[in-house]
PDB file of N, CA and C in Angstrom:
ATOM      1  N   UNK A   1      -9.022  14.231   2.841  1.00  0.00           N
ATOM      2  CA  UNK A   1      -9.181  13.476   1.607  1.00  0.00           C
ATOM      3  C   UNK A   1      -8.543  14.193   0.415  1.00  0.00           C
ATOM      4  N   UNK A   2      -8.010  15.312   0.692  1.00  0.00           N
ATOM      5  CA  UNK A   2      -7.343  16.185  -0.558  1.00  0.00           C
ATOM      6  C   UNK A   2      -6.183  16.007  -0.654  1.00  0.00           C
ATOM      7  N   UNK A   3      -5.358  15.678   0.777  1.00  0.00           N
ATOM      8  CA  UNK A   3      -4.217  15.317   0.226  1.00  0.00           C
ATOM      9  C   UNK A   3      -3.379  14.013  -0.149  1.00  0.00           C
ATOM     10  N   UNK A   4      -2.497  14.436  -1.395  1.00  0.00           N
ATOM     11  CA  UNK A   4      -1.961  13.467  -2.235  1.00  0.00           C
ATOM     12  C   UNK A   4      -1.182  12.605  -2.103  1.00  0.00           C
ATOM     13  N   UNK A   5      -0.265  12.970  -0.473  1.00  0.00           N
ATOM     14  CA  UNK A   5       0.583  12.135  -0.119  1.00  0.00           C
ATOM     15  C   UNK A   5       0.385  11.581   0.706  1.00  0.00           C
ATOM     16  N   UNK A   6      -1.245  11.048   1.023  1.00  0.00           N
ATOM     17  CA  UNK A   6      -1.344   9.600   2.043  1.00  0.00           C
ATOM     18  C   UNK A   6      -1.139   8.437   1.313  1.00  0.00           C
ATOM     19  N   UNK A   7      -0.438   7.621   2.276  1.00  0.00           N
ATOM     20  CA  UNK A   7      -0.649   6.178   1.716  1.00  0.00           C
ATOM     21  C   UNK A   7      -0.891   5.311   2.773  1.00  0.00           C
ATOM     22  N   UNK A   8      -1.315   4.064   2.475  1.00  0.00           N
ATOM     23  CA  UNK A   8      -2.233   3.228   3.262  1.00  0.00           C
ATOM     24  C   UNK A   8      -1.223   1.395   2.944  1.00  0.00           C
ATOM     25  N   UNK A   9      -1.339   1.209   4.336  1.00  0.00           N
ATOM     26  CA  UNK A   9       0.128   0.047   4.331  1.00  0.00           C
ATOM     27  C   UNK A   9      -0.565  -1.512   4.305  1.00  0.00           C
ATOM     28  N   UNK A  10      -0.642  -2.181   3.863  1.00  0.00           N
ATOM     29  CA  UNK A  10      -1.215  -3.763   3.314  1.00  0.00           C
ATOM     30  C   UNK A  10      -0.201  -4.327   3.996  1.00  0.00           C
ATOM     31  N   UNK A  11      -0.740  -5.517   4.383  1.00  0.00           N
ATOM     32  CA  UNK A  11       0.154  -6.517   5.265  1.00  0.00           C
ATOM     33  C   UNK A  11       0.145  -7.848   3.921  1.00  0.00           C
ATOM     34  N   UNK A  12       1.094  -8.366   4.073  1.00  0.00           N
ATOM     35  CA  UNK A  12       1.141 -10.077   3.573  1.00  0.00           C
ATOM     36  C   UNK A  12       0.973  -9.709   1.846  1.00  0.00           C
ATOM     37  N   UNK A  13       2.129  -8.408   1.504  1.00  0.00           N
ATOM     38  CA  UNK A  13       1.995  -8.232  -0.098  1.00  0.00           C
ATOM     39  C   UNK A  13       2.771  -9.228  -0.946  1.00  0.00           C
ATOM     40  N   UNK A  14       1.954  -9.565  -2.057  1.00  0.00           N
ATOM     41  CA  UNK A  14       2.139 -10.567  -2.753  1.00  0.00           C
ATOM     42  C   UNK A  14       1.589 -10.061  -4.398  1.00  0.00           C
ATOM     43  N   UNK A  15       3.223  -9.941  -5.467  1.00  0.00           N
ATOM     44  CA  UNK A  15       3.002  -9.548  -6.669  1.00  0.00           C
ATOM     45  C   UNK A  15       3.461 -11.098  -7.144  1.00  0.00           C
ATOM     46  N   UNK A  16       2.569 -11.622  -8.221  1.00  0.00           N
ATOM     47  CA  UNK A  16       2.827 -12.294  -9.228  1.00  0.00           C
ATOM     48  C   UNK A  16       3.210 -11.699 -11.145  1.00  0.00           C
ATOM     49  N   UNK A  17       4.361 -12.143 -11.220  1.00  0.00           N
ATOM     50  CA  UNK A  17       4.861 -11.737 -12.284  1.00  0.00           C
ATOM     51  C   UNK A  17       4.878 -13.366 -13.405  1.00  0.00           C
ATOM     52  N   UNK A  18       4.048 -13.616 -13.326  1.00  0.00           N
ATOM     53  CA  UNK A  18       3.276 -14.772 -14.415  1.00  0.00           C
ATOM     54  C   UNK A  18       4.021 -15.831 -13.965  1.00  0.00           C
ATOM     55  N   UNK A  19       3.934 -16.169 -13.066  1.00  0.00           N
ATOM     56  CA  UNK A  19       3.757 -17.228 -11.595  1.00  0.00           C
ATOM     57  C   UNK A  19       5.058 -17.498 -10.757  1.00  0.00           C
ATOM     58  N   UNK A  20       6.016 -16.229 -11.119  1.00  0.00           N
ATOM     59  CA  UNK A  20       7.135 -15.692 -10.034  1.00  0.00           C
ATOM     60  C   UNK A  20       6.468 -14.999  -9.381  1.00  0.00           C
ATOM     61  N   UNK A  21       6.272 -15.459  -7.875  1.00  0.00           N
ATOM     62  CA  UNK A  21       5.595 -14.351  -6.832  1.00  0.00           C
ATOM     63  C   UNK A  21       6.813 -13.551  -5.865  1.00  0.00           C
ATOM     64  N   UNK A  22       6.932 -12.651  -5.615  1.00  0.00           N
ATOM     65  CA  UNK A  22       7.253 -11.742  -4.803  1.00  0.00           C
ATOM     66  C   UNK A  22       6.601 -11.681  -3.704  1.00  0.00           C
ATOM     67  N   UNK A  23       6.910 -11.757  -2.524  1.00  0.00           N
ATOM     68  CA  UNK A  23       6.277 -11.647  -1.133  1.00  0.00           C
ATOM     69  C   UNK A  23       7.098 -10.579  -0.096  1.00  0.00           C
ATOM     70  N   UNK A  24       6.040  -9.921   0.219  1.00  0.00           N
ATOM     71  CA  UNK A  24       6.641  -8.329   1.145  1.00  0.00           C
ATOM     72  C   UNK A  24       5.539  -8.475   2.093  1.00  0.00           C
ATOM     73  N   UNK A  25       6.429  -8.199   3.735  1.00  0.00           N
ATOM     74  CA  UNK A  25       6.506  -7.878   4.868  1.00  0.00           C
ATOM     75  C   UNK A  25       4.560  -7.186   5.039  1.00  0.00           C
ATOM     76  N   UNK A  26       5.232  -6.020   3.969  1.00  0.00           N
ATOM     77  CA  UNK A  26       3.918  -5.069   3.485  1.00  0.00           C
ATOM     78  C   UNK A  26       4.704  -4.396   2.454  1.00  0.00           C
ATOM     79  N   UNK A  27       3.706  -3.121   2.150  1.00  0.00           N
ATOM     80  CA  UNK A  27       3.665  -2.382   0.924  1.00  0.00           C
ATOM     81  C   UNK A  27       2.942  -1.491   1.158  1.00  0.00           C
ATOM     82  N   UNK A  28       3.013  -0.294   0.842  1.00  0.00           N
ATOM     83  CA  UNK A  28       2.312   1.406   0.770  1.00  0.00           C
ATOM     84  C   UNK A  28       1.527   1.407  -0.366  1.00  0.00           C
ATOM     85  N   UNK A  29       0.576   1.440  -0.271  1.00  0.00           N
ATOM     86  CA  UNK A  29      -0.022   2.003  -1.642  1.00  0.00           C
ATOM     87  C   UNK A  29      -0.435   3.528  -1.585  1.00  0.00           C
ATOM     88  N   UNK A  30      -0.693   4.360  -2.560  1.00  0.00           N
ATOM     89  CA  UNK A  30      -1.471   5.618  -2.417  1.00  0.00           C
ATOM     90  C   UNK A  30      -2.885   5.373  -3.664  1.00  0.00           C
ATOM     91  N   UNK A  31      -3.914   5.744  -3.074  1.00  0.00           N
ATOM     92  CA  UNK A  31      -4.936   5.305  -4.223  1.00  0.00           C
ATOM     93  C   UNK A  31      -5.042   6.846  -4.709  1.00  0.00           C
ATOM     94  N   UNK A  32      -4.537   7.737  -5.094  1.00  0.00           N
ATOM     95  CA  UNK A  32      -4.657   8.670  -5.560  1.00  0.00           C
ATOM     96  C   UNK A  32      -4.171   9.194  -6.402  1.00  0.00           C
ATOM     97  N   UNK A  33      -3.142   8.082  -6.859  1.00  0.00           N
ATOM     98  CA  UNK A  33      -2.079   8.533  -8.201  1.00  0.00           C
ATOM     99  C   UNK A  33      -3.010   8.890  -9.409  1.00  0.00           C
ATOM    100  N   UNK A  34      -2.709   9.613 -10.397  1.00  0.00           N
ATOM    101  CA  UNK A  34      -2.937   9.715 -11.564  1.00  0.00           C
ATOM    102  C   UNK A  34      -2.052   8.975 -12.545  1.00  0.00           C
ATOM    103  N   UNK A  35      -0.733   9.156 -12.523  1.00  0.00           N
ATOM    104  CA  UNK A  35       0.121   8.421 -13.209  1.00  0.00           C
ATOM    105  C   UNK A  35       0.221   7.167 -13.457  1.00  0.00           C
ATOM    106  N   UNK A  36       1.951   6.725 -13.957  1.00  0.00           N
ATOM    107  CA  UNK A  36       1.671   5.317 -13.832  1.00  0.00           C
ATOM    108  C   UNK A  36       2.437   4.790 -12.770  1.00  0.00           C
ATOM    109  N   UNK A  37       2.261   3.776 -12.059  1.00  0.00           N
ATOM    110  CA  UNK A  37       2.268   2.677 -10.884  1.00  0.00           C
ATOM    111  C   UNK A  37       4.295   2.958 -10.793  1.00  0.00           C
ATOM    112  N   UNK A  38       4.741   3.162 -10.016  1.00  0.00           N
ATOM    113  CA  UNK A  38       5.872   2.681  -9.721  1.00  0.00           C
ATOM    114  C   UNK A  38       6.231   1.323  -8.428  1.00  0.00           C
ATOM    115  N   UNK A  39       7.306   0.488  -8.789  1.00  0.00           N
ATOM    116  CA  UNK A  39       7.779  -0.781  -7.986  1.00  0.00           C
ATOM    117  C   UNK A  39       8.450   0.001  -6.950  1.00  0.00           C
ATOM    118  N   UNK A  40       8.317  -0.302  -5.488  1.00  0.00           N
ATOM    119  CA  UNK A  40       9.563   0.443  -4.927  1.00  0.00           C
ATOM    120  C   UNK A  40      11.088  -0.447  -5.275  1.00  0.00           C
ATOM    121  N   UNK A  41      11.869   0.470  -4.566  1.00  0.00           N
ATOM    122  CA  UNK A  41      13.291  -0.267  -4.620  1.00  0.00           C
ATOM    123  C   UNK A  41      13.408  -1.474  -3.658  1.00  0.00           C
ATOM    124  N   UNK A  42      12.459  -1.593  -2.814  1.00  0.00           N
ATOM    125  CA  UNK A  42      12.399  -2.768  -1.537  1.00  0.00           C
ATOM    126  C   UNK A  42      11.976  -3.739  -2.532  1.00  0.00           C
ATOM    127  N   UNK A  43      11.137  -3.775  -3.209  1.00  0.00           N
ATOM    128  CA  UNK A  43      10.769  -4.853  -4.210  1.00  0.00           C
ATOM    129  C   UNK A  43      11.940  -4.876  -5.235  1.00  0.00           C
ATOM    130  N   UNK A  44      12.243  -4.492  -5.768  1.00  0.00           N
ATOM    131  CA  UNK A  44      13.333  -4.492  -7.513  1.00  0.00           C
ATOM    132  C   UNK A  44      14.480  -4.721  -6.653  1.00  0.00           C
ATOM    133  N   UNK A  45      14.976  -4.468  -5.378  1.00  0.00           N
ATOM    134  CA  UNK A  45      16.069  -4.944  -4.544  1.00  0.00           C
ATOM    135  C   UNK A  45      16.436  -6.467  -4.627  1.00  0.00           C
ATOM    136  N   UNK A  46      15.265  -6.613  -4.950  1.00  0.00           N
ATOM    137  CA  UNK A  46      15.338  -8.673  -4.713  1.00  0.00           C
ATOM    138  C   UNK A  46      15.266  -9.658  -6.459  1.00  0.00           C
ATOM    139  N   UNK A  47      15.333  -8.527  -7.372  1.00  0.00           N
ATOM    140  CA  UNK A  47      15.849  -9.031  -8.986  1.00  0.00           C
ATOM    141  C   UNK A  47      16.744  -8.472  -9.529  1.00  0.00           C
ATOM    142  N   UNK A  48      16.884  -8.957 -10.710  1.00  0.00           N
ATOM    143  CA  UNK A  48      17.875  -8.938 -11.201  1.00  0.00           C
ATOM    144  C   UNK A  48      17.221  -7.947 -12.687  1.00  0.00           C
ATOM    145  N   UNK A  49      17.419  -7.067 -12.976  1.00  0.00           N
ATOM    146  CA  UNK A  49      16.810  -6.081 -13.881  1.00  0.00           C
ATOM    147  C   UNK A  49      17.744  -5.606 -14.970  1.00  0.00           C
ATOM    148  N   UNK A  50      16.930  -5.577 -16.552  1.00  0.00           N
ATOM    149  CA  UNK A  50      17.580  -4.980 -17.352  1.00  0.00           C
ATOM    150  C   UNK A  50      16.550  -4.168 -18.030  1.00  0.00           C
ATOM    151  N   UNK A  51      17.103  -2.991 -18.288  1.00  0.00           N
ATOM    152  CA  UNK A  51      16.047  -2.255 -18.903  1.00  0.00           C
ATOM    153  C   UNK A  51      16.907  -1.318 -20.097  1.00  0.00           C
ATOM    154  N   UNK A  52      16.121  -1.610 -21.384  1.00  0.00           N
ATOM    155  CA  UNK A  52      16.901  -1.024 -23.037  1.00  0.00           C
ATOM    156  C   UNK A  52      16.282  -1.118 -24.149  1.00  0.00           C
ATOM    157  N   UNK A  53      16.706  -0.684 -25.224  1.00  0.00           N
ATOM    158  CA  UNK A  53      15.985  -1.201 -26.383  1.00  0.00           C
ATOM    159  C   UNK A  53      15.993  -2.691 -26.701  1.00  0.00           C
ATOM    160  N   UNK A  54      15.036  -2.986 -26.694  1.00  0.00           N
ATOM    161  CA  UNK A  54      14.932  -4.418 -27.548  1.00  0.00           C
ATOM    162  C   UNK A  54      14.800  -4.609 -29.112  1.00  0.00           C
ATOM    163  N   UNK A  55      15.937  -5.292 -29.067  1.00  0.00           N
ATOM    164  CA  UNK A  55      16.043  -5.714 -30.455  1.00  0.00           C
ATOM    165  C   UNK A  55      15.075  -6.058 -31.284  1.00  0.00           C
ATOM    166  N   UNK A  56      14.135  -6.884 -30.444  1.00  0.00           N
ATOM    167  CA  UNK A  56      12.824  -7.485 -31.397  1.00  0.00           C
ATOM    168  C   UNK A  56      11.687  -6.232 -31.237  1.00  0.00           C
ATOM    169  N   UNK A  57      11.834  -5.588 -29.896  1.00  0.00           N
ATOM    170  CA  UNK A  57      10.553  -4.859 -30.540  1.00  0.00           C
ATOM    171  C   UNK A  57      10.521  -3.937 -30.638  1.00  0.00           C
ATOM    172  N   UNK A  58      11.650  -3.061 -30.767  1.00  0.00           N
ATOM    173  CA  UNK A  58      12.359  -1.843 -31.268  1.00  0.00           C
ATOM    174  C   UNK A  58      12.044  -0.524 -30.526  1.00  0.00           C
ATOM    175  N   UNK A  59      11.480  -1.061 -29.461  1.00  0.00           N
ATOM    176  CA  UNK A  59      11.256   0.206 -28.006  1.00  0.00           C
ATOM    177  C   UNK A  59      11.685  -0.361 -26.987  1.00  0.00           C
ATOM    178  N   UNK A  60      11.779   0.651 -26.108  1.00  0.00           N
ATOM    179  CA  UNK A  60      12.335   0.405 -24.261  1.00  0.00           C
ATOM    180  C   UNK A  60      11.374  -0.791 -23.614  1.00  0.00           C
ATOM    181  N   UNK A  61      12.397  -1.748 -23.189  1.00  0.00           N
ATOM    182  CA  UNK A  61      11.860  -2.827 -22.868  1.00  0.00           C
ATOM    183  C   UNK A  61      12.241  -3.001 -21.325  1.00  0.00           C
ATOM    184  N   UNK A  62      11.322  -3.953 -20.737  1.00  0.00           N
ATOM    185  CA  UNK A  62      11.721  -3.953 -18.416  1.00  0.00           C
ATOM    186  C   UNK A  62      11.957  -5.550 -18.997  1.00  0.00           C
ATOM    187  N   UNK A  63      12.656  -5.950 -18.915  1.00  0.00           N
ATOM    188  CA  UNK A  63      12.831  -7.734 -18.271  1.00  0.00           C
ATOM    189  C   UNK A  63      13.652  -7.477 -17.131  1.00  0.00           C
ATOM    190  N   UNK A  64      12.748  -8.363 -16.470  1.00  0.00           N
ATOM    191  CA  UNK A  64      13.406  -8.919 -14.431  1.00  0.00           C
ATOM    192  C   UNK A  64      12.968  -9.928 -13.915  1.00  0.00           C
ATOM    193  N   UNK A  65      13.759 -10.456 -12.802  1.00  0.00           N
ATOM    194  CA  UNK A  65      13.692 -12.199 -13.218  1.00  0.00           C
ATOM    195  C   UNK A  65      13.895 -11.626 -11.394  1.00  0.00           C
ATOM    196  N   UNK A  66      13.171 -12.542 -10.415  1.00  0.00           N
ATOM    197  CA  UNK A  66      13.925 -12.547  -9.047  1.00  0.00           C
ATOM    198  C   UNK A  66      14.672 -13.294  -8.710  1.00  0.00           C
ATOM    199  N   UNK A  67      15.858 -12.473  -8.373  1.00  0.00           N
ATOM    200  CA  UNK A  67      17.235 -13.859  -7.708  1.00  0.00           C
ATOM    201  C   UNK A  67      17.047 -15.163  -8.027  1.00  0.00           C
ATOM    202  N   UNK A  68      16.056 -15.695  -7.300  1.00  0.00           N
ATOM    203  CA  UNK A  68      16.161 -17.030  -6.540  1.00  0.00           C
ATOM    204  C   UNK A  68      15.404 -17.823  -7.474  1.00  0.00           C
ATOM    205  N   UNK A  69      14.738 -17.139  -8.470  1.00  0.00           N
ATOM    206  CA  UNK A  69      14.008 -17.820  -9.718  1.00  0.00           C
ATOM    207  C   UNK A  69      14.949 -18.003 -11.281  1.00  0.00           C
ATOM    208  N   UNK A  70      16.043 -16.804 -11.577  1.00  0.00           N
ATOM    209  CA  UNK A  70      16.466 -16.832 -12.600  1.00  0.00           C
ATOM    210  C   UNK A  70      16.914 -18.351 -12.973  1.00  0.00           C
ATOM    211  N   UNK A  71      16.141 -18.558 -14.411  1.00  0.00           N
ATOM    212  CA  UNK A  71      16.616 -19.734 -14.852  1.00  0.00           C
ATOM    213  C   UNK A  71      17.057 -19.662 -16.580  1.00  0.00           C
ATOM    214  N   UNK A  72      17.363 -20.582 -17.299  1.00  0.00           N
ATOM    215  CA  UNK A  72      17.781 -20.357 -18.684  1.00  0.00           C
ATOM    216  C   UNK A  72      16.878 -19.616 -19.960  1.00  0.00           C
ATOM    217  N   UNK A  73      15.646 -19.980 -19.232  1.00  0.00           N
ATOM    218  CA  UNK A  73      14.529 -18.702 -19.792  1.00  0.00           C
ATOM    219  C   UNK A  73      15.017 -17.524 -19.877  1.00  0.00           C
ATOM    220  N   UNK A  74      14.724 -17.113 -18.569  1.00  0.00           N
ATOM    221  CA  UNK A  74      15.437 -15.753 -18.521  1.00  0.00           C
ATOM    222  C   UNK A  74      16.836 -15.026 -18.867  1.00  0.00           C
ATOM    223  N   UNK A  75      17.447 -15.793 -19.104  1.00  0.00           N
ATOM    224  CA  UNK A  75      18.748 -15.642 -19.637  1.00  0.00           C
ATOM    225  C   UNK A  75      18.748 -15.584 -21.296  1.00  0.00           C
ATOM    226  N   UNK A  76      17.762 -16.690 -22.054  1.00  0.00           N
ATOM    227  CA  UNK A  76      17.277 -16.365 -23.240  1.00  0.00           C
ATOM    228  C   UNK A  76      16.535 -15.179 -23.674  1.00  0.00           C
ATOM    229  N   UNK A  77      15.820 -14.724 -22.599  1.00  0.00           N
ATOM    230  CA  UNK A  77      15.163 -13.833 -22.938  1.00  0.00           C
ATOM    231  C   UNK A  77      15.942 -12.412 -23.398  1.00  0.00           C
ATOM    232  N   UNK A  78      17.097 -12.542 -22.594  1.00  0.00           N
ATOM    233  CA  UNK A  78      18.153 -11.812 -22.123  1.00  0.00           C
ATOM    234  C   UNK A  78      18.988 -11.321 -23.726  1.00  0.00           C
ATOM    235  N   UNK A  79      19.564 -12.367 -24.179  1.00  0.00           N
ATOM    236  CA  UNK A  79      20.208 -12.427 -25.059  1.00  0.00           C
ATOM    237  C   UNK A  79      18.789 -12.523 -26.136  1.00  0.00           C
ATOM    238  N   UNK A  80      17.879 -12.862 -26.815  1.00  0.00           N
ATOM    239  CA  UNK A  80      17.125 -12.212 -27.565  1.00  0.00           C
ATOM    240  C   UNK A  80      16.800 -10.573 -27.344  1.00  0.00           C
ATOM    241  N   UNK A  81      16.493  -9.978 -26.299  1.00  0.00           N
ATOM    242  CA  UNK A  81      16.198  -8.961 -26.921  1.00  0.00           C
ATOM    243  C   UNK A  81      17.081  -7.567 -26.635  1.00  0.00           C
ATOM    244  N   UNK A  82      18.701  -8.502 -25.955  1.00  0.00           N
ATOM    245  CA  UNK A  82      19.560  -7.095 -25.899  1.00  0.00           C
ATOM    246  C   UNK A  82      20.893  -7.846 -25.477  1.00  0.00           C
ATOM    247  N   UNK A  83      20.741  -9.028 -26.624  1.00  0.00           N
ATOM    248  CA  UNK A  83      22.737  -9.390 -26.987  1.00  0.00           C
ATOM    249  C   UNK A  83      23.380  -9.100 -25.714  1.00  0.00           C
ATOM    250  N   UNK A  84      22.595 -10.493 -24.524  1.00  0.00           N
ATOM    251  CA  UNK A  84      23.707 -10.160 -23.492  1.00  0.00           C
ATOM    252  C   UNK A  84      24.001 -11.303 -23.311  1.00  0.00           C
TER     253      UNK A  84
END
């Protein structure tokens, strides 16, 4: 139980990103982090990611949209907060 690098594998993983769901095979979790949460690359493999200052809110901003969802939203979102 002391050590830090077990992790424990979930079947039928499913992230909702405010009602874009992501669906994985599985997923590792470790319940022992202290820090903060990282996405693996098996997940962020399947969007489309920009990460920079945002114009509107004047700190480092994550917008990511998955492939198969990007729509003109996201593309607005895009060009509001980093003139693309």
């Amino acid at each position: 139980m002391e050590l830090k690098s077990i992790t424990f594998q979930h079947r039928d993983f499913e992230i909702d990103f405010g009602g874009v769901c992501i669906n994985k095979d599985y997923v590792k979790v470790s319940y022992d982090r202290t820090g903060n949460i990282l996405i693996g690359m098996d997940i962020l493999s399947k969007m489309d990611i920009h990460i920079g200052k945002s114009k509107i809110l004047g700190k480092t901003a994550f917008i990511a949209c998955p492939y198969e969802s990007m729509n003109q939203e996201y593309h607005e979102a895009l060009s509001h907060h980093f003139d693309i």
